[in-house]
C-alpha atoms as a PDB file:
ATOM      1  CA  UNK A   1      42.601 -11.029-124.939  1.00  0.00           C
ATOM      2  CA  UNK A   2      39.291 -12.426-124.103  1.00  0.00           C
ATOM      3  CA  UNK A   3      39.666 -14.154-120.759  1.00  0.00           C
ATOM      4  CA  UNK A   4      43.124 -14.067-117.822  1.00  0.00           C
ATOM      5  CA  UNK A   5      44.459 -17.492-119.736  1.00  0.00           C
ATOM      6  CA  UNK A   6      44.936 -15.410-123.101  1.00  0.00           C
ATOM      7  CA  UNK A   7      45.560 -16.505-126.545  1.00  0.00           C
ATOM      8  CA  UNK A   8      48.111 -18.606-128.326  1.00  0.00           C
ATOM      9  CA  UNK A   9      50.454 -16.008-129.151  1.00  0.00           C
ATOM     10  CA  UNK A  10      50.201 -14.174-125.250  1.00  0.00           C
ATOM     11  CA  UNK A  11      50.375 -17.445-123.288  1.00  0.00           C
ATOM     12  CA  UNK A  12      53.425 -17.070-120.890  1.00  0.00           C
ATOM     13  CA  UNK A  13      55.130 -19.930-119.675  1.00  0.00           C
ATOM     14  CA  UNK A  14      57.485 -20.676-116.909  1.00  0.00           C
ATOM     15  CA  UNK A  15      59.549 -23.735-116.912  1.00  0.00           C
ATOM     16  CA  UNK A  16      61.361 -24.228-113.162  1.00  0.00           C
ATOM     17  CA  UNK A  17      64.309 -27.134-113.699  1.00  0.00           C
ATOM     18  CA  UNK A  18      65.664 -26.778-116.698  1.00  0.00           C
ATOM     19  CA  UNK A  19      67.117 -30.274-116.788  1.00  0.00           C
ATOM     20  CA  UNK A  20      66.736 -33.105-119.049  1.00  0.00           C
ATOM     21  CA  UNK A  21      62.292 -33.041-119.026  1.00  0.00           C
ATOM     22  CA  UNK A  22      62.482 -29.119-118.094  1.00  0.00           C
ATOM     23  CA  UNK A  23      65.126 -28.504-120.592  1.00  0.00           C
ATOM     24  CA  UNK A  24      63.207 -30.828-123.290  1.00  0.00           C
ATOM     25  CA  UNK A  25      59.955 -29.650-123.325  1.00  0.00           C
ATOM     26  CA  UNK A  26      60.465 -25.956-122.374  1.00  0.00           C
ATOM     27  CA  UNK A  27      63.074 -26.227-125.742  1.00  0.00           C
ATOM     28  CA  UNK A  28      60.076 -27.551-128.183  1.00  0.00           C
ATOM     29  CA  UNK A  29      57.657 -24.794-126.635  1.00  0.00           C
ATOM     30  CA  UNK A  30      59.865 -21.723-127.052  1.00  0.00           C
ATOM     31  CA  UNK A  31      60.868 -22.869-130.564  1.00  0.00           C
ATOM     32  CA  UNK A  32      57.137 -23.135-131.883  1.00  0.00           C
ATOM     33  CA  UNK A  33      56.830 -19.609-131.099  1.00  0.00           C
ATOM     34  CA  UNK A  34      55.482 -19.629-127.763  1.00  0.00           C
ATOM     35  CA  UNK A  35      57.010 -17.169-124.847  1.00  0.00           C
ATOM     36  CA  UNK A  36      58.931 -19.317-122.221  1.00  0.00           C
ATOM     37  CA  UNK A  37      60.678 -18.561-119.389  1.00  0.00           C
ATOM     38  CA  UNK A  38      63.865 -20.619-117.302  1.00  0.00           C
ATOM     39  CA  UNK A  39      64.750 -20.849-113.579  1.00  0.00           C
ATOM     40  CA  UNK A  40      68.597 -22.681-113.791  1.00  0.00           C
ATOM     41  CA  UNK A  41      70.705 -23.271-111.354  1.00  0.00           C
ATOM     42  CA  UNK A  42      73.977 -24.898-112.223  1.00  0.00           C
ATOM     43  CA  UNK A  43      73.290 -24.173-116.168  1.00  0.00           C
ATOM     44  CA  UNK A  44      72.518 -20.341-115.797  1.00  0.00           C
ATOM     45  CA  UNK A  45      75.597 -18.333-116.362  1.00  0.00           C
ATOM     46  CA  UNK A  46      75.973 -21.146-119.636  1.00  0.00           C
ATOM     47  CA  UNK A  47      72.555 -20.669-120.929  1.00  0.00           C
ATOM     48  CA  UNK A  48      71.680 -17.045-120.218  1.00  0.00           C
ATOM     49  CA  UNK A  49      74.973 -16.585-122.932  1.00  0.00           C
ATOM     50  CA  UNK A  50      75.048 -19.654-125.508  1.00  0.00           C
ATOM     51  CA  UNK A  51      71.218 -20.610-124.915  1.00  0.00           C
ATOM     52  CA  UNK A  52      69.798 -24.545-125.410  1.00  0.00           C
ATOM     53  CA  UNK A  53      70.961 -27.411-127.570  1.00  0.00           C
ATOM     54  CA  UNK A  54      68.672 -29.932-127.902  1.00  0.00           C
ATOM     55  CA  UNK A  55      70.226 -32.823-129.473  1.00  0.00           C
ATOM     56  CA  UNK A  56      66.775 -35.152-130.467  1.00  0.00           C
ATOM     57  CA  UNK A  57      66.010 -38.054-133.076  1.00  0.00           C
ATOM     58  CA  UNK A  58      63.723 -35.775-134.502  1.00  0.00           C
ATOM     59  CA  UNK A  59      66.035 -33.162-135.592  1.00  0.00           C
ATOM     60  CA  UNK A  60      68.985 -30.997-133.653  1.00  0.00           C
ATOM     61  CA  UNK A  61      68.047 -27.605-132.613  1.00  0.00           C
ATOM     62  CA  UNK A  62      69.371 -24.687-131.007  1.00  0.00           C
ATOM     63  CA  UNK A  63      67.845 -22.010-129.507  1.00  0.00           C
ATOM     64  CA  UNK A  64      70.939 -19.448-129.430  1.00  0.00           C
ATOM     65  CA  UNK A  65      68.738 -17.313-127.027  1.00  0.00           C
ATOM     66  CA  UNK A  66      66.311 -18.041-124.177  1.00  0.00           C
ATOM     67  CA  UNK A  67      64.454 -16.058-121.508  1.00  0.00           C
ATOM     68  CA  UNK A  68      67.261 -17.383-118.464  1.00  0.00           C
ATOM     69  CA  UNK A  69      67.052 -16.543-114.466  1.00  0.00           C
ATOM     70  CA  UNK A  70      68.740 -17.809-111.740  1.00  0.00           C
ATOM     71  CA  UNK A  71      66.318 -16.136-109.388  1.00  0.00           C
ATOM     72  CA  UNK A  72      62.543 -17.024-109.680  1.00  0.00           C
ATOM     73  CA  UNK A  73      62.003 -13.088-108.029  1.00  0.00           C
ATOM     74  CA  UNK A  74      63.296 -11.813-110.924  1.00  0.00           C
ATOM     75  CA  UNK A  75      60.647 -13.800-113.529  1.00  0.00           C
ATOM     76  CA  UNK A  76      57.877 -12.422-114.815  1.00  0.00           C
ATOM     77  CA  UNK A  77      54.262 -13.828-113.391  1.00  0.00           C
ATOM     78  CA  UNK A  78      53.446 -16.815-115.858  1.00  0.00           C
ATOM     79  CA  UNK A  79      49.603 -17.960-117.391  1.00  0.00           C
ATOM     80  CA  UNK A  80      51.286 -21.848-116.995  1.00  0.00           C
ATOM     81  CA  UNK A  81      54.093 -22.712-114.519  1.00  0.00           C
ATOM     82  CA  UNK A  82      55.689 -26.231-115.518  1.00  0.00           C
ATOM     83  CA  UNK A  83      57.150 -27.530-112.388  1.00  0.00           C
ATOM     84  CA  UNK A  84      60.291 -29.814-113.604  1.00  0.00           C
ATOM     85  CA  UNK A  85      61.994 -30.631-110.849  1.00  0.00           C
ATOM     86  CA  UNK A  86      62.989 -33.611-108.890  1.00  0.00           C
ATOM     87  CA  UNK A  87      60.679 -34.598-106.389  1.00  0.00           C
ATOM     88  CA  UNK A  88      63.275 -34.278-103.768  1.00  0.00           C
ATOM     89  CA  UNK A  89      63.536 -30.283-104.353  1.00  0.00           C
ATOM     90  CA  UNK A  90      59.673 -30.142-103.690  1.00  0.00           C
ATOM     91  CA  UNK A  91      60.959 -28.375-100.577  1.00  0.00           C
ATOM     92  CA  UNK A  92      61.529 -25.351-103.104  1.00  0.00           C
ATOM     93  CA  UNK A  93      58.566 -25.258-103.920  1.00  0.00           C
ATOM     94  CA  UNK A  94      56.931 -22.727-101.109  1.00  0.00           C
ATOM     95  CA  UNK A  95      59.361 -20.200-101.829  1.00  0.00           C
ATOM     96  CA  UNK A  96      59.353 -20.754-106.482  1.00  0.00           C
ATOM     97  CA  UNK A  97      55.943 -20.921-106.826  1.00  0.00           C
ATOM     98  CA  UNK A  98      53.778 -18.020-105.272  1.00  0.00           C
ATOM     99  CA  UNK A  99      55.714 -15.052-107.162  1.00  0.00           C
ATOM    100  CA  UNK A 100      55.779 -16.876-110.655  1.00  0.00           C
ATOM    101  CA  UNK A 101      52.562 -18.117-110.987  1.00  0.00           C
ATOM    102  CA  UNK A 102      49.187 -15.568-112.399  1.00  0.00           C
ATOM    103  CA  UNK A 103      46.431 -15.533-110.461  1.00  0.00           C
ATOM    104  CA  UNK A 104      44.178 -18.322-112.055  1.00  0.00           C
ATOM    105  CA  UNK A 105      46.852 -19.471-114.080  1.00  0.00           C
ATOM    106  CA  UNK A 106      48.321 -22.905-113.943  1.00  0.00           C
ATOM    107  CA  UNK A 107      50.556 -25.023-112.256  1.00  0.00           C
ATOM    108  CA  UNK A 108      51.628 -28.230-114.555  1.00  0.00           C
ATOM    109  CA  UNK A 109      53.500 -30.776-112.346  1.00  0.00           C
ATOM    110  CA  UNK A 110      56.064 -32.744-114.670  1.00  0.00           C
ATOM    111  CA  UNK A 111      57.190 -35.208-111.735  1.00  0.00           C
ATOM    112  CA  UNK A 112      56.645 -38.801-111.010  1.00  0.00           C
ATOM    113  CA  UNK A 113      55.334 -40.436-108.202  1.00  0.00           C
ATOM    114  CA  UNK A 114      52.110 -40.728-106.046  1.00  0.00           C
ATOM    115  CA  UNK A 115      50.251 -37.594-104.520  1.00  0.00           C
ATOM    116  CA  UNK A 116      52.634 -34.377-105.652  1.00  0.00           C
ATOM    117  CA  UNK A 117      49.486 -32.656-106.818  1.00  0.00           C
ATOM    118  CA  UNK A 118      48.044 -32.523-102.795  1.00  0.00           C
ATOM    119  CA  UNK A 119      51.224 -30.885-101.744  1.00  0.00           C
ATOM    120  CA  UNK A 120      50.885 -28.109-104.735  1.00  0.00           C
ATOM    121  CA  UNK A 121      47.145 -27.257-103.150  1.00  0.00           C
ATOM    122  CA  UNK A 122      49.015 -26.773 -99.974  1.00  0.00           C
ATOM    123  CA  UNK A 123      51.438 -23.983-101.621  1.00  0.00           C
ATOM    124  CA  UNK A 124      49.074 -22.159-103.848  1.00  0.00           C
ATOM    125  CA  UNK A 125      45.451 -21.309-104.001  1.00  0.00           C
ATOM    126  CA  UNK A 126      43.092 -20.079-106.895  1.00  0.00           C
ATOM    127  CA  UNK A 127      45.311 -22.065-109.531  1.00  0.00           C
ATOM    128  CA  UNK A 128      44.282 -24.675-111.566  1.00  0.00           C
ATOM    129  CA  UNK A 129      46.703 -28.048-110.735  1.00  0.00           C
ATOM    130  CA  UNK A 130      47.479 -29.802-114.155  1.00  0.00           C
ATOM    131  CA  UNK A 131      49.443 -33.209-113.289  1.00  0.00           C
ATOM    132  CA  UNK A 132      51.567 -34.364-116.307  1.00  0.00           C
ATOM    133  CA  UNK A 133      53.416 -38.288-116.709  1.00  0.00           C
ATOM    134  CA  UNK A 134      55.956 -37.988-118.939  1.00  0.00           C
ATOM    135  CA  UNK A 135      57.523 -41.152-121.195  1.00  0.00           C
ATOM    136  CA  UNK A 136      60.290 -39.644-122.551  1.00  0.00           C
ATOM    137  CA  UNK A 137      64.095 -40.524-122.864  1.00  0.00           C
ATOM    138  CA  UNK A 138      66.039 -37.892-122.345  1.00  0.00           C
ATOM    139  CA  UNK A 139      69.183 -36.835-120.414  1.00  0.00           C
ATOM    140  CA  UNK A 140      70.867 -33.421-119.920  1.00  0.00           C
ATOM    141  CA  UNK A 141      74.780 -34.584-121.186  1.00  0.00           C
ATOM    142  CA  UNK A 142      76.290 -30.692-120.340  1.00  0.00           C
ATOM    143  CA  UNK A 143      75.287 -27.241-120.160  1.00  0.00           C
ATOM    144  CA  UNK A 144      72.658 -26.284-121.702  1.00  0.00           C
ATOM    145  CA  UNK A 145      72.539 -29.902-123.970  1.00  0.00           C
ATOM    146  CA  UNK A 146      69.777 -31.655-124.071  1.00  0.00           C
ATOM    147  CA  UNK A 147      69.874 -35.158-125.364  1.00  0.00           C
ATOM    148  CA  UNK A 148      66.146 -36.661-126.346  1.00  0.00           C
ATOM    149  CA  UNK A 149      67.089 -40.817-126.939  1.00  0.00           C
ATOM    150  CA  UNK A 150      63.220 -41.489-127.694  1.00  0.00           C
ATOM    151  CA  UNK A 151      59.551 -41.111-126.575  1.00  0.00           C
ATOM    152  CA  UNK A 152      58.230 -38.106-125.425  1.00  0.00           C
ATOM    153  CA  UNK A 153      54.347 -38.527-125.157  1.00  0.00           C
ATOM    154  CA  UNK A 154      52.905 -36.511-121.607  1.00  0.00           C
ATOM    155  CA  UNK A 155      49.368 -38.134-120.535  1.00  0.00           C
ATOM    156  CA  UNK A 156      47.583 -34.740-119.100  1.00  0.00           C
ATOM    157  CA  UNK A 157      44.823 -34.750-116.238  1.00  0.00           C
ATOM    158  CA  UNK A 158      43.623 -32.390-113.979  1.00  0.00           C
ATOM    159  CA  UNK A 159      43.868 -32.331-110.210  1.00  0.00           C
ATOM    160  CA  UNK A 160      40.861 -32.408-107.785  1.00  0.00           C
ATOM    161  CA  UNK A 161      41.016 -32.701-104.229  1.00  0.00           C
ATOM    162  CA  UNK A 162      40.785 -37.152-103.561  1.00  0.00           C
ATOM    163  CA  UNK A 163      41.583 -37.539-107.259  1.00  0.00           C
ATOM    164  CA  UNK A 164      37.860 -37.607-108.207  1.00  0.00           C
ATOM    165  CA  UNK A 165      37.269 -38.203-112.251  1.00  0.00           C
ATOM    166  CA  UNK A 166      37.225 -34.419-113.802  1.00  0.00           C
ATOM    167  CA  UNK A 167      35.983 -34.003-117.181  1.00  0.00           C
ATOM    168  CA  UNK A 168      38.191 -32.259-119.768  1.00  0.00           C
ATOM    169  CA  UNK A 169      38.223 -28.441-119.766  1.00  0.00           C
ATOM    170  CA  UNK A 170      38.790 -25.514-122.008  1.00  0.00           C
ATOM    171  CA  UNK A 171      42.041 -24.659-119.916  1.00  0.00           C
ATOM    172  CA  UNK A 172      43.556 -28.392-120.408  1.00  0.00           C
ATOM    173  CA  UNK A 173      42.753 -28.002-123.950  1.00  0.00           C
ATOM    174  CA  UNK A 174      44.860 -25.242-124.923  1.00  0.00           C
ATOM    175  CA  UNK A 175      47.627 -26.342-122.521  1.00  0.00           C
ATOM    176  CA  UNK A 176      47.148 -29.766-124.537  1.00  0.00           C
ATOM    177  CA  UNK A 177      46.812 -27.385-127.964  1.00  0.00           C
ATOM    178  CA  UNK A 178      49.842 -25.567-126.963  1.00  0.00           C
ATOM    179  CA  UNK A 179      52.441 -28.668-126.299  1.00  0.00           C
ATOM    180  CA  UNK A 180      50.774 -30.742-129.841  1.00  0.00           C
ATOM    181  CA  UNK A 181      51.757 -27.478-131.971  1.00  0.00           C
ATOM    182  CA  UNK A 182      54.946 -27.370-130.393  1.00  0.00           C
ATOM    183  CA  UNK A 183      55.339 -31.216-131.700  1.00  0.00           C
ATOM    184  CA  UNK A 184      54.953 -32.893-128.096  1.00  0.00           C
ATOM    185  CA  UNK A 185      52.176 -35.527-128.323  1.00  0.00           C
ATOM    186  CA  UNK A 186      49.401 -35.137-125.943  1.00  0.00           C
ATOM    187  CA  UNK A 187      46.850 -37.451-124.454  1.00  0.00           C
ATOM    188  CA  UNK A 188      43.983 -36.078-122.038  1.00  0.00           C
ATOM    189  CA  UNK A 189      42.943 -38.160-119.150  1.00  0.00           C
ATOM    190  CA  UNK A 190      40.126 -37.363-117.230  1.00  0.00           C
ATOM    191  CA  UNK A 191      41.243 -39.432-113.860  1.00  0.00           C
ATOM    192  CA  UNK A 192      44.489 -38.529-112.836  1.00  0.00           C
ATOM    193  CA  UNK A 193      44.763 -40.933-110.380  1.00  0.00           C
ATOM    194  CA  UNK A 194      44.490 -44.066-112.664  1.00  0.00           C
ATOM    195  CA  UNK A 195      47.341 -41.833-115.028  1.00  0.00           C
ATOM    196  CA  UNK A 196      49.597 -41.801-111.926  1.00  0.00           C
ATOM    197  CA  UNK A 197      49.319 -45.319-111.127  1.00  0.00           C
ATOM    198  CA  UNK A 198      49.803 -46.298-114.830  1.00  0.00           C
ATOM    199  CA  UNK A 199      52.579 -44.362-115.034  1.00  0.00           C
ATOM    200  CA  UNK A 200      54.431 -46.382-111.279  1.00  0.00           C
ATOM    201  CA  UNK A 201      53.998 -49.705-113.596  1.00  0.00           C
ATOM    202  CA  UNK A 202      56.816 -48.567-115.379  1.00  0.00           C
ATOM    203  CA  UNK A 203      58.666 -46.343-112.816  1.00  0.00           C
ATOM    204  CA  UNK A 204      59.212 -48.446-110.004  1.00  0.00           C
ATOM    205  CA  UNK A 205      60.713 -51.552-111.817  1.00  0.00           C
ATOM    206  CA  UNK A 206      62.704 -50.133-113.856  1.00  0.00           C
ATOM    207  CA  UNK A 207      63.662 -47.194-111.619  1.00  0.00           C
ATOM    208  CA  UNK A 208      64.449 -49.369-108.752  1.00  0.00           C
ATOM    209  CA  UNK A 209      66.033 -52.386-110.629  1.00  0.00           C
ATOM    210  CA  UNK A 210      68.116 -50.275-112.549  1.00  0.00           C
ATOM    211  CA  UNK A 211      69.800 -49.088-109.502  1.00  0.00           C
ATOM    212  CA  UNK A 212      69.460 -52.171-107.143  1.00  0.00           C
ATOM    213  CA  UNK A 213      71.027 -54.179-109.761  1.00  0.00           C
ATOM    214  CA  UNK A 214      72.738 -51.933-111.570  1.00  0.00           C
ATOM    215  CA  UNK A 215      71.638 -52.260-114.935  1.00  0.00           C
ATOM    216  CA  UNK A 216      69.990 -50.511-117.913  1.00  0.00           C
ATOM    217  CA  UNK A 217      66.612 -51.325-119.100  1.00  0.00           C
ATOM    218  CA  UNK A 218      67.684 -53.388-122.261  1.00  0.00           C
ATOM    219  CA  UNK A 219      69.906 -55.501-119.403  1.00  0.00           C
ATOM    220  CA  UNK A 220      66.141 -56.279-117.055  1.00  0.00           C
ATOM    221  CA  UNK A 221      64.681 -57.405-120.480  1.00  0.00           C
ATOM    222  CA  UNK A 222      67.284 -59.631-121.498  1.00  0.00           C
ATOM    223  CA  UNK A 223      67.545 -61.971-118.791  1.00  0.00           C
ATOM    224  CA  UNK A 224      64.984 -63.953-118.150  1.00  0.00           C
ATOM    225  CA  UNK A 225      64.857 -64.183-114.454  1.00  0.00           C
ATOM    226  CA  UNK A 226      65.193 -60.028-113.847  1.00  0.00           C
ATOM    227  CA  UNK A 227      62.147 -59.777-116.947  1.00  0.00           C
ATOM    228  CA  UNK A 228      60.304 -62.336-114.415  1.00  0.00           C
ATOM    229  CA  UNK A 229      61.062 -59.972-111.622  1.00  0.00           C
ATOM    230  CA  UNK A 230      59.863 -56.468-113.547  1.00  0.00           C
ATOM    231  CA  UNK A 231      56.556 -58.190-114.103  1.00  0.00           C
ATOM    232  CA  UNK A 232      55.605 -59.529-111.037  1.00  0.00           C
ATOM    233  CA  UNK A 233      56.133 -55.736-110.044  1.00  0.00           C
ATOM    234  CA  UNK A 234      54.077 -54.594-112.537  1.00  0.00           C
ATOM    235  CA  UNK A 235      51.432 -56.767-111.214  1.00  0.00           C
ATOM    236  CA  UNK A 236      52.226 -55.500-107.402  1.00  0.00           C
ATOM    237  CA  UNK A 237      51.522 -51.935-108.791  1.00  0.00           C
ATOM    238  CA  UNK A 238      48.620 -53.053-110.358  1.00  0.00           C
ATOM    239  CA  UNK A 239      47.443 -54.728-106.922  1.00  0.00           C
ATOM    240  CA  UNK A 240      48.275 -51.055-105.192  1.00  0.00           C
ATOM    241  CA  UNK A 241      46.142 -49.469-108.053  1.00  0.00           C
ATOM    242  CA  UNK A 242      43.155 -51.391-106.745  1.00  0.00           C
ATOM    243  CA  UNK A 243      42.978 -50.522-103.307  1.00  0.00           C
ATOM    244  CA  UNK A 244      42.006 -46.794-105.026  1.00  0.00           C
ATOM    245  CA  UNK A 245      39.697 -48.390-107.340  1.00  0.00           C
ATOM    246  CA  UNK A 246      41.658 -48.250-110.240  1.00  0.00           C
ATOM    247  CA  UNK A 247      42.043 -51.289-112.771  1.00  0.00           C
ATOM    248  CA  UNK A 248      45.106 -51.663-114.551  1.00  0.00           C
ATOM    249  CA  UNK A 249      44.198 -54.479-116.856  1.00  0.00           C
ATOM    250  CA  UNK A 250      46.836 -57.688-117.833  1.00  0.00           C
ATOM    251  CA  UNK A 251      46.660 -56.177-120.901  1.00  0.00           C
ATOM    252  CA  UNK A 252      48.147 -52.597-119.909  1.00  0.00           C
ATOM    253  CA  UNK A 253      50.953 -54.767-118.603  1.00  0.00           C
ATOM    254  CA  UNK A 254      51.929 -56.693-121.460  1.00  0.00           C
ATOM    255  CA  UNK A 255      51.952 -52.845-123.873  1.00  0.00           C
ATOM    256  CA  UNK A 256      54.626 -51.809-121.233  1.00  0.00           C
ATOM    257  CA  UNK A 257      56.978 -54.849-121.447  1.00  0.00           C
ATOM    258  CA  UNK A 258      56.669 -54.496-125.093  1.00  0.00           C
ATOM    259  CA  UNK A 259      57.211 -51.414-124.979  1.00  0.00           C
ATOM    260  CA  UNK A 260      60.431 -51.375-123.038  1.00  0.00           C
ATOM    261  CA  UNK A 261      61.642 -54.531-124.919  1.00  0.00           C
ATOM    262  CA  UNK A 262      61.546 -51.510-127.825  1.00  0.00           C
ATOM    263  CA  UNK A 263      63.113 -48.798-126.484  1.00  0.00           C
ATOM    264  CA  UNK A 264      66.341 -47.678-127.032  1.00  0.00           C
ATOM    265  CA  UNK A 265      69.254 -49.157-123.939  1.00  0.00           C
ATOM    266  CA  UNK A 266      68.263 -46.639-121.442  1.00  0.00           C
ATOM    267  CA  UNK A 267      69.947 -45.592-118.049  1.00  0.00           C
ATOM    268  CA  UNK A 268      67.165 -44.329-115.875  1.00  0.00           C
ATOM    269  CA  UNK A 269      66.462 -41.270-114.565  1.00  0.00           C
ATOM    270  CA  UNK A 270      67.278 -42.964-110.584  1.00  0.00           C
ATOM    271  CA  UNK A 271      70.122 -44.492-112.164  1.00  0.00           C
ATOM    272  CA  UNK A 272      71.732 -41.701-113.812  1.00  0.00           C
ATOM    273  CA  UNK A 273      70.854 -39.488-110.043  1.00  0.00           C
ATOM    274  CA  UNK A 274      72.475 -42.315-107.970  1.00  0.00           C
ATOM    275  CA  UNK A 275      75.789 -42.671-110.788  1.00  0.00           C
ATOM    276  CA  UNK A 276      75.907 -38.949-109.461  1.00  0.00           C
ATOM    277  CA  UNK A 277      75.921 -39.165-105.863  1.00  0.00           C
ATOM    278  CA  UNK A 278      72.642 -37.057-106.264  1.00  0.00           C
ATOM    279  CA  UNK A 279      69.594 -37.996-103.909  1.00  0.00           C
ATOM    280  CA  UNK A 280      66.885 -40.401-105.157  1.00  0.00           C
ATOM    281  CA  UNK A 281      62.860 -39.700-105.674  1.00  0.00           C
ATOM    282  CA  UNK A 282      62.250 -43.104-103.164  1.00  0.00           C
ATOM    283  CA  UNK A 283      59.869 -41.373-101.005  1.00  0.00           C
ATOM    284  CA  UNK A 284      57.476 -40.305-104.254  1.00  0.00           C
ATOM    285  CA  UNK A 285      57.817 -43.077-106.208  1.00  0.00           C
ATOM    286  CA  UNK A 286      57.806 -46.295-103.547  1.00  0.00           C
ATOM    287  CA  UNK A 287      56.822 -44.495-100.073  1.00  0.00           C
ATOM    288  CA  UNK A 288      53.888 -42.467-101.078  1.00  0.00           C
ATOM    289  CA  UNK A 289      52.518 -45.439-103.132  1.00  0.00           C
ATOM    290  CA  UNK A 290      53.034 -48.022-100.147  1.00  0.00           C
ATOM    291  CA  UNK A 291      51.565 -45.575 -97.251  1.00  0.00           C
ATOM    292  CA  UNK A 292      48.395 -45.132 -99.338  1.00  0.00           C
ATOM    293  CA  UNK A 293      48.100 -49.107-100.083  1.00  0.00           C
ATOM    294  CA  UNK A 294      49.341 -50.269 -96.171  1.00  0.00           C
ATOM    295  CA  UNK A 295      46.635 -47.932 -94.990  1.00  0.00           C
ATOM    296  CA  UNK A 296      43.630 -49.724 -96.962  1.00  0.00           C
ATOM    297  CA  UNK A 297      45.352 -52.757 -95.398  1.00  0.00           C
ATOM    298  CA  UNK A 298      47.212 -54.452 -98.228  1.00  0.00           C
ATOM    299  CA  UNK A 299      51.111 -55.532 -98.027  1.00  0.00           C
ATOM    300  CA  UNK A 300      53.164 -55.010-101.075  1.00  0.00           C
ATOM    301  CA  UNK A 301      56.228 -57.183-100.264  1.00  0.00           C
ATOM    302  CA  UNK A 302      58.662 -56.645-103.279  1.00  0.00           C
ATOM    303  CA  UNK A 303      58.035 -53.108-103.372  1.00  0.00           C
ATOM    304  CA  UNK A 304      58.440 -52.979-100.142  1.00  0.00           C
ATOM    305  CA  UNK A 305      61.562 -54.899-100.129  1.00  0.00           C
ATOM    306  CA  UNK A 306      62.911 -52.901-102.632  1.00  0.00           C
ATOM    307  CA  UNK A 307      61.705 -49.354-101.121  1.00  0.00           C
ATOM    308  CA  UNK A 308      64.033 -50.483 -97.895  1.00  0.00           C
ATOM    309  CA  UNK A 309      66.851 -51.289-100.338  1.00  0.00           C
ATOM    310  CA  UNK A 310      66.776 -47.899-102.280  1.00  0.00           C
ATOM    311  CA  UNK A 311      66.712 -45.727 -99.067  1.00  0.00           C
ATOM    312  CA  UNK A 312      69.872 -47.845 -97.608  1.00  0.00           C
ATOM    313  CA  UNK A 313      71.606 -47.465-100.704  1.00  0.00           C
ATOM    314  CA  UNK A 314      70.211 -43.638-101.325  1.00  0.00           C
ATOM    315  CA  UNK A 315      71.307 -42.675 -97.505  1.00  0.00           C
ATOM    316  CA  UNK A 316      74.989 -44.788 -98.066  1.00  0.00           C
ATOM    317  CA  UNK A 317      75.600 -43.150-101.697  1.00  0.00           C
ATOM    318  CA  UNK A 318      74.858 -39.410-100.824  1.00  0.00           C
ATOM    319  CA  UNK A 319      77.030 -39.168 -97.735  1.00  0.00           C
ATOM    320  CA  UNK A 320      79.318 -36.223 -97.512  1.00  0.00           C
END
């Protein structure tokens, strides 16, 4: 092994939240050969006997055994940590990352929302910070069953403290090598930043519409006043965007209307957490985005409006 990364065949990976992204991608990894390992919670006693069922439009799989832990103390040290969570168990985090992750290894951070990256630095040191923005359909219908609608594309870019532009490394490469063998396409992005606000265009419409209103994404794009509504959102996000110097172009805008008007009917991720009575990611996906833009001085009103709305409905739905 030439360098602490290793090759193909020795990279080690760690997956923590084996849900429906955790659950998905960790599958497609482990059954192209490479070694994975899965913190569960709920799933463990389930997986750890029957292993994963994937149930995809690209073919059924199972994987009738996987590496499975309940406790991350019990994992082995990992070249690339994939942290799968929901945002709101980021609180975790302090105590799952430090004894899973290899010295100069890698932490990948599957999660939406604005600024997770900043509170990795804050956990671990001498790692590399890979953010990932996943457009995938998927849910996780029972233990250990994985159901992949559609999509599945991850848009890769590296972390630097304030976000600066980083040019494409060896490191991302294989990471990006690793997840395209493994069938899982890849696209590199060398500012992460501009990937993250790309990425809220679609998130907080359709995230917070589908709950607000209660309503799957085929439902927004029917009618013509809510498709009125998701893009003068769009073009809020776009106007938050700015204030970091990022440009998200009309254009970008119209490929994500399209591309939703495409999709499969799909019940979002906040909507399928809030059918649950489990809490919602408002803070990551409206709050962080409207502190950054309210403190370069610019008023997002039907973000905001709809930020207010979510945490009402979030604090009223996950009462004991």
């Amino acid at each position: 092994m030439c360098d602490s990364f290793g090759l193909l065949r020795e990279r080690r990976y760690a997956i923590l939240g084996t849900g429906a992204l955790g659950g998905f991608y960790g599958a497609k990894l482990q059954k192209a050969g490479l070694d994975v390992h899965f913190l569960l919670k709920s799933d463990y006693e389930h997986v750890s006997k029957s292993g994963l069922f994937v149930e995809s439009k690209d073919g059924d799989f199972t994987l009738p055994q996987v590496n499975a832990y309940n406790d991350v103390n019990q994992m082995p040290q990992c070249d690339v940590v994939i942290v799968a969570l929901k945002t709101t168990q980021n609180h975790l985090l302090p105590k799952l990352l430090p004894p899973v992750v290899k010295d100069t290894g890698v932490v990948l951070v599957l999660q939406n929302g604005l600024n997770i990256e900043e509170d990795i630095a804050q956990i671990v040191s001498n790692v590399q910070i890979i953010g990932g923005l996943c457009f995938l359909c998927s849910n996780k219908v029972g233990a250990g069953h994985i159901h992949h609608l559609d999509y599945g594309k991850i848009t890769l870019g590296e972390y630097t403290p304030e976000y600066q532009p980083h040019p494409i490394t060896d490191k991302i490469q294989q990471i990006a090598n690793d997840f395209q063998n493994a069938g899982i396409p890849i696209e590199l992005a060398a500012d992460l930043l501009l990937a993250r606000w790309q990425k809220l265009v679609w998130n907080i419409p359709y995230n917070g519409l589908s709950v607000i209103l209660n309503a799957t994404t085929d439902e927004l794009m029917a009618d013509a006043d809510t498709r009125k509504l998701v893009e003068q959102l769009m073009n809020e996000v776009a106007a938050g965007a700015k204030t970091s110097g990022r440009i998200i172009p009309d254009k970008f805008i119209q490929t994500m209307l399209n591309y939703t008007l495409k999709m499969k009917p799909y019940r979002t991720s906040m909507k399928i957490d809030y059918d649950e009575h489990r809490p919602l990611e408002v803070e990551a996906i409206f709050g962080n985005p409207l502190k950054k833009v309210q403190a370069a001085g610019v008023n997002l009103p039907q973000i905001s409006c709809m930020y207010h709305q979510l945490k009402f409905l979030n604090q009223r739905n996950t009462l004991p």
